[in-house]
C-alpha atoms as a PDB file:
ATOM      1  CA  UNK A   1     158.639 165.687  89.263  1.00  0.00           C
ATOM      2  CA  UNK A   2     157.910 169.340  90.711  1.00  0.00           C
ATOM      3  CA  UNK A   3     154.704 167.453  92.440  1.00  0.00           C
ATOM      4  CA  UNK A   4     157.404 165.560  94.619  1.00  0.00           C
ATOM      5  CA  UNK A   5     159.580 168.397  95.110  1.00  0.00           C
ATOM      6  CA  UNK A   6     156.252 170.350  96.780  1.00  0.00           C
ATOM      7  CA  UNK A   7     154.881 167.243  98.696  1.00  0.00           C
ATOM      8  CA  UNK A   8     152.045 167.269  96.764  1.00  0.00           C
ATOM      9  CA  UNK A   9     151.299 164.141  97.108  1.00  0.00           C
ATOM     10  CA  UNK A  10     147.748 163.857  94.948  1.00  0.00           C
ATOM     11  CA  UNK A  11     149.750 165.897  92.400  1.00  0.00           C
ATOM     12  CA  UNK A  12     152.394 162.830  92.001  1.00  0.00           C
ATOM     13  CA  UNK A  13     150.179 160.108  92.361  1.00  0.00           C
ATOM     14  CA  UNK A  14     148.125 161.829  89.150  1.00  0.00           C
ATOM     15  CA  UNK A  15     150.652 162.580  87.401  1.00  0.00           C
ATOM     16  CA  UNK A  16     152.596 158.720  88.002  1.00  0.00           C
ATOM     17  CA  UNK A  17     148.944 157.389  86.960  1.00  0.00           C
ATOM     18  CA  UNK A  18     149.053 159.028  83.820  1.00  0.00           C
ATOM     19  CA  UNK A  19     152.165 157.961  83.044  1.00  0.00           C
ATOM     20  CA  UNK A  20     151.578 154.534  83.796  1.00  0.00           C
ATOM     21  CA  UNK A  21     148.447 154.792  80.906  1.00  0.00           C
ATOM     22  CA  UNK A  22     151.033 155.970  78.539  1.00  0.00           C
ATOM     23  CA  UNK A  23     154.165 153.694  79.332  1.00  0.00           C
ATOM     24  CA  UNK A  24     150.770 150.690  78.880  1.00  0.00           C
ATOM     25  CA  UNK A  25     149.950 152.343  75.529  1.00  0.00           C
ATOM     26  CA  UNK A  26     153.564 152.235  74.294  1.00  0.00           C
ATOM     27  CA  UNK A  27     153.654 148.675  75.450  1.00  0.00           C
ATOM     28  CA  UNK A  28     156.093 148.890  78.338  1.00  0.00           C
ATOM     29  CA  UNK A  29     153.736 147.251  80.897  1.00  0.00           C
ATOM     30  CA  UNK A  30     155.708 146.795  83.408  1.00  0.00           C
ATOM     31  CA  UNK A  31     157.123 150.367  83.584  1.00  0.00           C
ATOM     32  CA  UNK A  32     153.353 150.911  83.544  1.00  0.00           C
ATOM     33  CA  UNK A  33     152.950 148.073  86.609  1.00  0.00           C
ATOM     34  CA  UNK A  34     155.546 150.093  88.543  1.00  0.00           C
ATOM     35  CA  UNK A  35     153.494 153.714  88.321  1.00  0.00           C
ATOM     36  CA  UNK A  36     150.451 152.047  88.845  1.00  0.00           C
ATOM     37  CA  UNK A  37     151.939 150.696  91.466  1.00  0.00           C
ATOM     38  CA  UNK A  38     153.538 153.737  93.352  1.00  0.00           C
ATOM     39  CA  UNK A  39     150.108 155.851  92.537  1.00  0.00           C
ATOM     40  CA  UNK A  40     147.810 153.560  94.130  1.00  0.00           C
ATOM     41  CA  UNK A  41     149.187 154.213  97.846  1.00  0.00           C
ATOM     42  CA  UNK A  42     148.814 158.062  98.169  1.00  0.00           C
ATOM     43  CA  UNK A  43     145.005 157.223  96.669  1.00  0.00           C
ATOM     44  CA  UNK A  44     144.079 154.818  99.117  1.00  0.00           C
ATOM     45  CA  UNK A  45     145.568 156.755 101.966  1.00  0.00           C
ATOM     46  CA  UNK A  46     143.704 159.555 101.187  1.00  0.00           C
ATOM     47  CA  UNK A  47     140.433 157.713 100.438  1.00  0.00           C
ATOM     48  CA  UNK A  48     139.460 159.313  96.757  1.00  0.00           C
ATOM     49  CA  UNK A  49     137.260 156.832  95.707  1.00  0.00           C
ATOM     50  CA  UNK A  50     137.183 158.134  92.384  1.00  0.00           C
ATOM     51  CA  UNK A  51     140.985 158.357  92.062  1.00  0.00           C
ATOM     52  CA  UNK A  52     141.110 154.553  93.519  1.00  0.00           C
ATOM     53  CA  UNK A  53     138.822 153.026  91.453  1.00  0.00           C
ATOM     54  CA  UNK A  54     140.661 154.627  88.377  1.00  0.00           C
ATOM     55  CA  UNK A  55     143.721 153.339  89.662  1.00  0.00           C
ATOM     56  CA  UNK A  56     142.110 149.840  89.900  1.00  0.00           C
ATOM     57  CA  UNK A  57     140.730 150.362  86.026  1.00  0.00           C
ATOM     58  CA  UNK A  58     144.751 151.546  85.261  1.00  0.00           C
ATOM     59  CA  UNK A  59     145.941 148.152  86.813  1.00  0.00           C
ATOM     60  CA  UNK A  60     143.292 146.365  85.132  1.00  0.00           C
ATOM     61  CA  UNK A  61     144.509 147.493  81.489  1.00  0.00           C
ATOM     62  CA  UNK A  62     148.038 146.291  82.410  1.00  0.00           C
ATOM     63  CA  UNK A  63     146.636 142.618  82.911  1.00  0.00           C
ATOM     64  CA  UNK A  64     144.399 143.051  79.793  1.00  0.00           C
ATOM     65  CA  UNK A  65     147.475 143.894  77.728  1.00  0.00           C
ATOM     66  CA  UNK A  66     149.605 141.362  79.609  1.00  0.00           C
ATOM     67  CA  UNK A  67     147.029 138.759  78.137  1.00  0.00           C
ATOM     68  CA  UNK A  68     145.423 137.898  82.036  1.00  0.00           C
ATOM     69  CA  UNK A  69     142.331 138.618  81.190  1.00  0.00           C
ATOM     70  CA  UNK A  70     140.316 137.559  84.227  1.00  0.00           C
ATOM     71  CA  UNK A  71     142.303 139.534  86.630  1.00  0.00           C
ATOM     72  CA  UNK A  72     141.505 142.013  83.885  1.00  0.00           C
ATOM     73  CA  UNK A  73     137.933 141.331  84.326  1.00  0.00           C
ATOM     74  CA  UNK A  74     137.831 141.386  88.098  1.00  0.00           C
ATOM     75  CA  UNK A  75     139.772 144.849  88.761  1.00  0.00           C
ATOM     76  CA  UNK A  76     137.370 146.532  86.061  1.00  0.00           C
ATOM     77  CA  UNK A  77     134.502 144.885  88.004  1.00  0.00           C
ATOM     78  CA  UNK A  78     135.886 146.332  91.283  1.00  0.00           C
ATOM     79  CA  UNK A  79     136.589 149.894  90.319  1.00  0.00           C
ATOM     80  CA  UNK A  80     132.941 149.963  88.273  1.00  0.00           C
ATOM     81  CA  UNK A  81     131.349 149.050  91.855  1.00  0.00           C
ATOM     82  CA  UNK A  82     133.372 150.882  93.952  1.00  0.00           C
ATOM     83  CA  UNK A  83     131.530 153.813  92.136  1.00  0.00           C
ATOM     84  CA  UNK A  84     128.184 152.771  91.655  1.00  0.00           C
ATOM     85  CA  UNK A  85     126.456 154.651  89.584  1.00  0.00           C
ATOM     86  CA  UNK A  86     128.833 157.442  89.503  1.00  0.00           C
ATOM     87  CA  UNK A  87     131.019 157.069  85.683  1.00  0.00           C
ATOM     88  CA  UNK A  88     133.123 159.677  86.356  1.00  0.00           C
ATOM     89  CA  UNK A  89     136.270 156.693  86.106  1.00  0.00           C
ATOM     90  CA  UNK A  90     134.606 156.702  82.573  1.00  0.00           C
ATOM     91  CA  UNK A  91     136.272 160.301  81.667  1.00  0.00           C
ATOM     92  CA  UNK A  92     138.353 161.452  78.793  1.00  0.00           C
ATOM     93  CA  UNK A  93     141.037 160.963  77.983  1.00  0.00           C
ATOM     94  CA  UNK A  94     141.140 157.593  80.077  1.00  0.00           C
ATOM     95  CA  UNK A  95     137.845 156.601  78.849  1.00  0.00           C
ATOM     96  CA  UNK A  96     139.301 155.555  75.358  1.00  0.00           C
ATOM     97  CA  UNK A  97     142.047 153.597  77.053  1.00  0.00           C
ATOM     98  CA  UNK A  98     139.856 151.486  79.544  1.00  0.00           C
ATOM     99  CA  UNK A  99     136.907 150.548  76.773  1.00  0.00           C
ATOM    100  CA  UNK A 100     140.079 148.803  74.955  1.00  0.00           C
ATOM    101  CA  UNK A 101     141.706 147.059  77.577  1.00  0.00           C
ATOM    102  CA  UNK A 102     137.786 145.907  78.882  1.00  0.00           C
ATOM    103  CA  UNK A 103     137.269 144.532  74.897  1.00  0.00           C
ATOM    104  CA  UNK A 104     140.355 142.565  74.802  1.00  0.00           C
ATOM    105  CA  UNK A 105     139.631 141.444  78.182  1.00  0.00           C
ATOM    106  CA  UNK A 106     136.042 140.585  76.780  1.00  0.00           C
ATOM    107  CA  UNK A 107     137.311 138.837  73.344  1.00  0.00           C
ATOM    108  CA  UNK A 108     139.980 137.137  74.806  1.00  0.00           C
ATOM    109  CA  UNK A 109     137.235 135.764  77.679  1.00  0.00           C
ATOM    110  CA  UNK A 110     134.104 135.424  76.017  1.00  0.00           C
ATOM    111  CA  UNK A 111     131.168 137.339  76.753  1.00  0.00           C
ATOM    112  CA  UNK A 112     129.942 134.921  79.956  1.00  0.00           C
ATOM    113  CA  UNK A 113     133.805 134.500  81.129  1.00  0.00           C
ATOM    114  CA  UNK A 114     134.135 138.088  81.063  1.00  0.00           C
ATOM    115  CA  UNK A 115     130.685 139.037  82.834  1.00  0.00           C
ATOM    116  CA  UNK A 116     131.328 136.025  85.543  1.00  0.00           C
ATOM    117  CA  UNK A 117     134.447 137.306  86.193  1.00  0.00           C
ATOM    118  CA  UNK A 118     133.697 141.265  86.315  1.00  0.00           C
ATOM    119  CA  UNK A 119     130.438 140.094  88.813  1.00  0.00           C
ATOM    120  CA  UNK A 120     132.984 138.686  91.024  1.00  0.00           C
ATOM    121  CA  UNK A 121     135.063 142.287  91.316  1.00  0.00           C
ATOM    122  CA  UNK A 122     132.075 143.856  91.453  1.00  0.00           C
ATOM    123  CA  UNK A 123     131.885 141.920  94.789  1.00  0.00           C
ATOM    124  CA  UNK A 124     135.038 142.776  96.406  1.00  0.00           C
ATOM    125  CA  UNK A 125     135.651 144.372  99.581  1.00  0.00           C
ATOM    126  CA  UNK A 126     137.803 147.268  98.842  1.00  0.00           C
ATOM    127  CA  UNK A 127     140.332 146.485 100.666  1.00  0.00           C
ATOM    128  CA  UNK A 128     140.369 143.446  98.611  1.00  0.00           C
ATOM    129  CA  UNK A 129     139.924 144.593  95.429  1.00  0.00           C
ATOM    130  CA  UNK A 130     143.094 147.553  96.391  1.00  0.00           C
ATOM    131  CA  UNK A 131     145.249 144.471  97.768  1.00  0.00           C
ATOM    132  CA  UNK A 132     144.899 142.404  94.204  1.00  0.00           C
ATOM    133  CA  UNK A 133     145.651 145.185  92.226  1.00  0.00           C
ATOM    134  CA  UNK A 134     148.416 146.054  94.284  1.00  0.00           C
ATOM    135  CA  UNK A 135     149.730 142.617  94.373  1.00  0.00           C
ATOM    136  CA  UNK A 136     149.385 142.002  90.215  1.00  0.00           C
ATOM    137  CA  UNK A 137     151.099 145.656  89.672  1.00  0.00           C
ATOM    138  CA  UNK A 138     154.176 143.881  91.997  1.00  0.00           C
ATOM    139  CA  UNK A 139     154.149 140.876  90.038  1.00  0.00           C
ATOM    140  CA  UNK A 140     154.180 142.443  86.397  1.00  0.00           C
ATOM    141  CA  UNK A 141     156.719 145.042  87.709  1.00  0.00           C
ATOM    142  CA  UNK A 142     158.959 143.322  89.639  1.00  0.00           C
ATOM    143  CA  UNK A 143     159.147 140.242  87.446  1.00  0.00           C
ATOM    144  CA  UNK A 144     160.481 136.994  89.052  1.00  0.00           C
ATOM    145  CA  UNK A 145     160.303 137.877  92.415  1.00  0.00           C
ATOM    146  CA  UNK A 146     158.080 136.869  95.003  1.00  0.00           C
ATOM    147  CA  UNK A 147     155.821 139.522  96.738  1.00  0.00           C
ATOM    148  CA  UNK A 148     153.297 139.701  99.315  1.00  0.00           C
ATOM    149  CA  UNK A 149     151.462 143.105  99.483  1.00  0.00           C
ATOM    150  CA  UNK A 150     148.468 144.682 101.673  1.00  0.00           C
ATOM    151  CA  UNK A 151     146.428 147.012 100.334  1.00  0.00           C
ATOM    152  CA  UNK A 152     148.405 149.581 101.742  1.00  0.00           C
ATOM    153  CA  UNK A 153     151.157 148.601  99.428  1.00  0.00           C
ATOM    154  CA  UNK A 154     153.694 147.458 102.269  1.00  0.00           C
ATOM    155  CA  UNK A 155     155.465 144.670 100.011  1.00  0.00           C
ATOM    156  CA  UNK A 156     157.776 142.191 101.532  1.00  0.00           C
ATOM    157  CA  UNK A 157     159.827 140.666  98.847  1.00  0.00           C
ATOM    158  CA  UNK A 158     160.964 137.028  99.271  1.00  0.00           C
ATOM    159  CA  UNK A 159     163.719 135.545  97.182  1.00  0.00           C
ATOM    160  CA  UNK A 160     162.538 133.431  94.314  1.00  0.00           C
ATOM    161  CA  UNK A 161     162.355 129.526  95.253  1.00  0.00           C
ATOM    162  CA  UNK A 162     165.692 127.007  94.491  1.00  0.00           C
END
């Protein structure tokens, strides 16, 4: 990636978010975990709301098409609030992609299930609502393996139990 190559650091965490939507579109989710993943430290560092809050709605279509809908619901919640009544998250071409993962979140949740559980993200601390989407992008990408994450990203992987 030339971004990496030039320490252009916004430049690679774009650029790993967008191909984290496509990897989730082909159905390789955790590929899609693992850029999600990587993208979301760079944004929260440099504290682009707008960039973290899409990264939050990039995570939450991962869970949606991993079938865990509420965590689904909650990270769509989260990034919604954390820009108010801003929709630029809402933008083209990502737009398209985060209306379907929020209906199969919806369908597979029911209407109320869905709304109780996007209220709840809506109420998240930042911090919080950076450290669960950091923590579900570990688990689908780094399947079978403990992980403990703050919302900086600094993981500490503990062998699996037996």
């Amino acid at each position: 990636m030339l971004q990496r190559l030039a320490g252009d650091a916004w430049g690679v965490s774009n650029s790993l978010a967008y191909l984290g939507l496509l990897a989730s579109e082909r159905g390789d989710q955790t590929r899609a975990a693992a850029a999600h993943q990587e993208s979301l430290g760079p944004r929260w560092t440099a504290r682009d709301w707008e960039d973290v809050a899409g990264s939050l709605a990039d995570v939450a279509v991962v869970a949606a098409a991993v079938e865990r809908s509420e965590a689904a619901a909650r990270l769509f919640g989260a990034a919604d609030a954390m820009l108010g009544e801003d929709e630029r998250v809402r933008k083209l071409p990502e737009r398209a992609v985060y209306e379907r993962g929020e209906l199969r979140a919806r369908t597979a949740l029911g209407a109320d299930a869905f709304m109780a559980a996007f209220s709840a993200g809506s109420a998240l601390p930042r911090e919080r609502a950076i450290a669960e989407a950091v923590a579900f992008a570990d688990e689908i990408a780094h399947p079978g393996a403990r992980q403990s994450s703050g919302p900086l990203g600094d993981k500490v992987e503990e062998p699996p139990p037996g």
